[in-house]
Protein backbone atom coordinates (compact mmCIF):
# COMPACT_ATOMS: atom_id res chain seq x y z
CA UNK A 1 0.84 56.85 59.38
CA UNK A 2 1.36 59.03 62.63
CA UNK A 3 4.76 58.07 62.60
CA UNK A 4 5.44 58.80 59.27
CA UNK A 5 3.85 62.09 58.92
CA UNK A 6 6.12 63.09 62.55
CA UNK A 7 9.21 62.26 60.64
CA UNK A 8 7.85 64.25 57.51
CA UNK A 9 7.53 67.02 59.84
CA UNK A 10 10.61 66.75 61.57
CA UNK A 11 12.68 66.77 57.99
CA UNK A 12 10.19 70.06 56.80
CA UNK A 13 11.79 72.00 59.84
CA UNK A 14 15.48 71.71 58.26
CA UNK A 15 14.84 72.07 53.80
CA UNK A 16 14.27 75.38 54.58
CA UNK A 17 17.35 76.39 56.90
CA UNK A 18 19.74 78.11 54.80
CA UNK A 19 21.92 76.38 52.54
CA UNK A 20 19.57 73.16 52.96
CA UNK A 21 22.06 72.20 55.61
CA UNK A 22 21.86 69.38 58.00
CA UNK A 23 20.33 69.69 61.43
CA UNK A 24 23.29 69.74 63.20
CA UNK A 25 24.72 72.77 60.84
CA UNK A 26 21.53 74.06 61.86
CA UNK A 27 22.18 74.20 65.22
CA UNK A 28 25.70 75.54 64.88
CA UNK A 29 24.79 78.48 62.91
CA UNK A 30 21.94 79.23 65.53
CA UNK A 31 23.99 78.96 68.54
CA UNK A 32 26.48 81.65 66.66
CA UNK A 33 23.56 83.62 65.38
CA UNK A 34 22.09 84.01 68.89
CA UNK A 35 25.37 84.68 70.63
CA UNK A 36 25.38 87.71 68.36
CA UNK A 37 22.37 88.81 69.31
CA UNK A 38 22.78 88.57 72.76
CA UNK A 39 26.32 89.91 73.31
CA UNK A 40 27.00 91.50 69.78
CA UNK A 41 26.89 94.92 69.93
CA UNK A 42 26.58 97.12 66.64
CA UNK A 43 28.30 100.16 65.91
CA UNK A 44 28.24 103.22 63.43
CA UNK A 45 30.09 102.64 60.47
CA UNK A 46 29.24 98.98 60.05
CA UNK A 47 31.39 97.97 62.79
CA UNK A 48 30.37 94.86 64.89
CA UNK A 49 31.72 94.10 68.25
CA UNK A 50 31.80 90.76 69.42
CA UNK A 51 35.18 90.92 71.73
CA UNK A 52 33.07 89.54 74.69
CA UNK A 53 33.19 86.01 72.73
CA UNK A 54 35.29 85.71 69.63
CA UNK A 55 37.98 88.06 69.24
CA UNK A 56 39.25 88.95 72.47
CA UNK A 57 37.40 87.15 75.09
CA UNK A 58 37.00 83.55 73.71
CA UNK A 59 34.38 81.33 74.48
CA UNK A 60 35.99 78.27 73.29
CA UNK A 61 32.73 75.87 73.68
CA UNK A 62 31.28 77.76 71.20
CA UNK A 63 34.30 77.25 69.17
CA UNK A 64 34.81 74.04 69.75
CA UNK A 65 31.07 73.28 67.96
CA UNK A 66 32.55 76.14 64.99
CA UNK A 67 35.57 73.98 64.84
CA UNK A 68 33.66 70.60 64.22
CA UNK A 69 31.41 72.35 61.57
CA UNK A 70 34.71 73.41 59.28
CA UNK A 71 35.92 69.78 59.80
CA UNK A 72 32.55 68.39 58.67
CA UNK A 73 32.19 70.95 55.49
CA UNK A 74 35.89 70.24 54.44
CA UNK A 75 35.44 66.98 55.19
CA UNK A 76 35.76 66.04 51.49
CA UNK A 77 39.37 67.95 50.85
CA UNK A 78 42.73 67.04 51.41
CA UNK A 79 43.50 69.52 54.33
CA UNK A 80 46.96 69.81 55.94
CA UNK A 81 47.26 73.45 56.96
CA UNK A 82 45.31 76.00 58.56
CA UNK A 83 46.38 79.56 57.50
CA UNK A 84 45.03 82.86 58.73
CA UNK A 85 45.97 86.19 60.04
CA UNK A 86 47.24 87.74 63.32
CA UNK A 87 45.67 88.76 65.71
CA UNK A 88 42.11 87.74 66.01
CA UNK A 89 41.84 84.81 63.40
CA UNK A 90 44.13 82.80 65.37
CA UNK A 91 41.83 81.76 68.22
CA UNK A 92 39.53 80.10 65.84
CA UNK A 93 42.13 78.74 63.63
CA UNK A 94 44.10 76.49 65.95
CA UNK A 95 40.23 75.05 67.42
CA UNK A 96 39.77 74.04 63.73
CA UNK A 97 43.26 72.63 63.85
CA UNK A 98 42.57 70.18 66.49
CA UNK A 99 39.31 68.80 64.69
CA UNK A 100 41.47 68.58 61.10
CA UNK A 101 44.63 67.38 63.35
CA UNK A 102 46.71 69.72 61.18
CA UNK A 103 49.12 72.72 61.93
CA UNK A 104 48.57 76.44 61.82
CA UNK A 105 50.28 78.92 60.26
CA UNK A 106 49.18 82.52 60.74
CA UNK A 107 50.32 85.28 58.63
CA UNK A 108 52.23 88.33 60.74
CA UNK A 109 51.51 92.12 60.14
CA UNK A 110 55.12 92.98 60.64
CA UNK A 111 58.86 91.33 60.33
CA UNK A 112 60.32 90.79 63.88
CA UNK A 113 63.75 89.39 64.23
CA UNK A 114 62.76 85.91 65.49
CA UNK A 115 61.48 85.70 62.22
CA UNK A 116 64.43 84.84 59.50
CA UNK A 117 64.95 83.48 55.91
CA UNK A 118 62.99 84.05 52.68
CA UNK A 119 59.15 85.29 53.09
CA UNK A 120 56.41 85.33 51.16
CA UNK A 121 54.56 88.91 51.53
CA UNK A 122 51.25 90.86 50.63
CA UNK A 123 49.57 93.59 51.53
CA UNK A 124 45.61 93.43 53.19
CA UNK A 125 43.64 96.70 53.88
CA UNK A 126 41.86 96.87 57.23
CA UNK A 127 38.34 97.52 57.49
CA UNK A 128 38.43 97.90 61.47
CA UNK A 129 41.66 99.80 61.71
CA UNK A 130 41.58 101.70 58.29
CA UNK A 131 45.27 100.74 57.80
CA UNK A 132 47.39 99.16 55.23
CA UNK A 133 49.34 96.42 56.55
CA UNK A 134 52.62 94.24 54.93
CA UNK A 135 51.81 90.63 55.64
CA UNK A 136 54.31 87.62 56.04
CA UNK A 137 54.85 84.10 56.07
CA UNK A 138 58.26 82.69 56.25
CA UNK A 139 58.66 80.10 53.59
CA UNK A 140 59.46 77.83 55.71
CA UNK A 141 55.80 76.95 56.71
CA UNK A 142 53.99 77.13 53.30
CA UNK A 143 54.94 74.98 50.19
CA UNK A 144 53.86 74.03 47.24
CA UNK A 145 52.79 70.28 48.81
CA UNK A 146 50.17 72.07 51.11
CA UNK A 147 46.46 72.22 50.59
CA UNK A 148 45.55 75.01 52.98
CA UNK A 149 41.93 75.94 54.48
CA UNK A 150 42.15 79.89 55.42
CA UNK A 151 40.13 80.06 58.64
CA UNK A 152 39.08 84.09 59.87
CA UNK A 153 36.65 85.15 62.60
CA UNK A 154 35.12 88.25 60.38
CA UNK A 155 34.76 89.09 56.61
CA UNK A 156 33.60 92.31 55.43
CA UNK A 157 35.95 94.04 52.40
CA UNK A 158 37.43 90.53 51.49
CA UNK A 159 40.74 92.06 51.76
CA UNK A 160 42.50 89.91 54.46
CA UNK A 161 41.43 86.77 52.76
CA UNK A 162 42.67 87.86 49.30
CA UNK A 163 45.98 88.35 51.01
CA UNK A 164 46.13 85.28 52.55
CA UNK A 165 45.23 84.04 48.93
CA UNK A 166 48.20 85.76 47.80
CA UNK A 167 50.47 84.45 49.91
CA UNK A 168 49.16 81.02 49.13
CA UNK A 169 49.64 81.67 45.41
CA UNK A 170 53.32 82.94 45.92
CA UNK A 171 54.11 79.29 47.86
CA UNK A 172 52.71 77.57 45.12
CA UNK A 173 50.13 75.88 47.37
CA UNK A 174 46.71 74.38 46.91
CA UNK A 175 43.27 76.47 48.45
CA UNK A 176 40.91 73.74 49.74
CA UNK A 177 38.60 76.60 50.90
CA UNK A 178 37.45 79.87 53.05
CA UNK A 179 35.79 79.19 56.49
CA UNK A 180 34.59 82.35 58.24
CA UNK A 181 32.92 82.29 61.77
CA UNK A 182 31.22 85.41 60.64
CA UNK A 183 30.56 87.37 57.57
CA UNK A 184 28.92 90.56 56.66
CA UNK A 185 26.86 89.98 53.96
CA UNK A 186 25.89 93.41 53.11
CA UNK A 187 29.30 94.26 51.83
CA UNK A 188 31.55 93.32 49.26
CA UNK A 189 33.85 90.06 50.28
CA UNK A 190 31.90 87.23 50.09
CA UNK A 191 30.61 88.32 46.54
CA UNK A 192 34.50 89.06 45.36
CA UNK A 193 35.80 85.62 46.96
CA UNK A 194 32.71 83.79 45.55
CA UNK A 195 32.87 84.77 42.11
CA UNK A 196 36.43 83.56 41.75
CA UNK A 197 35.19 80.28 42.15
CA UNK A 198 36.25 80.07 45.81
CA UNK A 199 34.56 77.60 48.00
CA UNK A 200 33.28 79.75 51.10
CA UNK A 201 31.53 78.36 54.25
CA UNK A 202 30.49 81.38 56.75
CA UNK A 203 28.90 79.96 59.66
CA UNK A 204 27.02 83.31 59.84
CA UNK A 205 26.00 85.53 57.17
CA UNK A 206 24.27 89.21 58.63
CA UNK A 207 22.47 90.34 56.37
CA UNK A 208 22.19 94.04 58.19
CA UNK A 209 23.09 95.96 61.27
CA UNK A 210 20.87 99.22 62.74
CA UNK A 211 23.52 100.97 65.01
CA UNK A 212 20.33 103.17 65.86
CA UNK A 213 18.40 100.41 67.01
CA UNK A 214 21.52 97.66 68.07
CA UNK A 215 18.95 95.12 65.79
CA UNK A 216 21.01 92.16 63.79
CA UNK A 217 19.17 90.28 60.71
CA UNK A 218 20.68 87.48 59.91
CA UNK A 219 20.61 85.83 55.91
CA UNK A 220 17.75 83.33 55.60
């Protein structure tokens, strides 16, 4: 009986974690979690910066555990593309890459001339830079055969994500899903992406940030 009331225990620590997730999940979305808190720092106007570790220094151990997590949430979908969005998305993407063994594709903010042919475009609004940007993909990298996983490091207006959804739309394409390393839960994305039916996996949800205080809650 000792035994089997240590197991029950052990199983009570996880049916409460969020999303009823396994143990190892767990443990991903707590190593992410307290990375934010302890290098995350928050400021005004709902900006969070996290450039020592994701986005422009990039710890790729803790990646490398994000990585595994997509490939064990898709794990059920047909996955042979990665798509997401210069700059800082494509750290993350191509770690995800190696655990799907799949290509990348990201989508540029502006036409160069190494880039030739027919394109699909859109146009994505950014939160950070309060800009309007024209977003590409040459055709040659997205068809209607692919079933694409869009992979970002942040979601907060949605806006990037429903361009990249645009883009996959115009190729003809199949969305498997939405993984985001971390999303702000207090504004509006998640909710738009979710109610279109969109499967979305954030590996961290915050559910506030006190540029006042630097404190970080994170969605139970």
């Amino acid at each position: 009986m000792t035994g089997y009331a240590t197991i029950q225990i052990r199983i009570s620590d996880y049916i409460f974690t969020r999303r009823s997730r396994c143990p190892a999940v767990y443990k991903t979305m707590k190593l992410l979690e307290e990375r934010i808190r302890k290098d995350g720092v928050v400021k005004e106007g709902n900006v969070l910066k996290v450039d020592s570790f994701l986005n422009h220094q990039m710890d790729v151990e803790l990646f490398n555990e994000m990585g595994k997590e997509f490939k064990r949430l898709f794990a059920d979908k047909p996955i042979n593309k990665i798509l997401t969005i210069e700059a800082s998305g494509i750290g993350i993407a191509c770690i995800v890459a190696q655990s799907f063994h799949v290509p990348v594709v990201f989508a540029k903010k502006s036409q160069s001339v190494n880039i030739d042919g027919d394109l699909y475009t859109s146009k994505v609004e950014s939160f950070t830079h309060k800009r309007v940007y024209d977003i590409i993909v040459s055709k040659k990298f997205l068809s209607a055969d692919d079933h694409v996983l869009i992979i970002d490091d942040f979601l907060a207006n949605g806006c990037a994500v429903m361009g990249l959804i645009d883009l996959i739309n115009e190729a003809g394409a199949t969305l498997e899903g939405v993984g985001i390393a971390v999303e702000k839960g207090f504004q509006q994305g998640g909710k738009l992406i979710r109610e279109k039916g969109i499967r979305l996996e954030s590996l961290a949800v915050i559910e506030s940030m006190d540029a006042a205080t630097g404190e970080i809650k994170f969605r139970s």
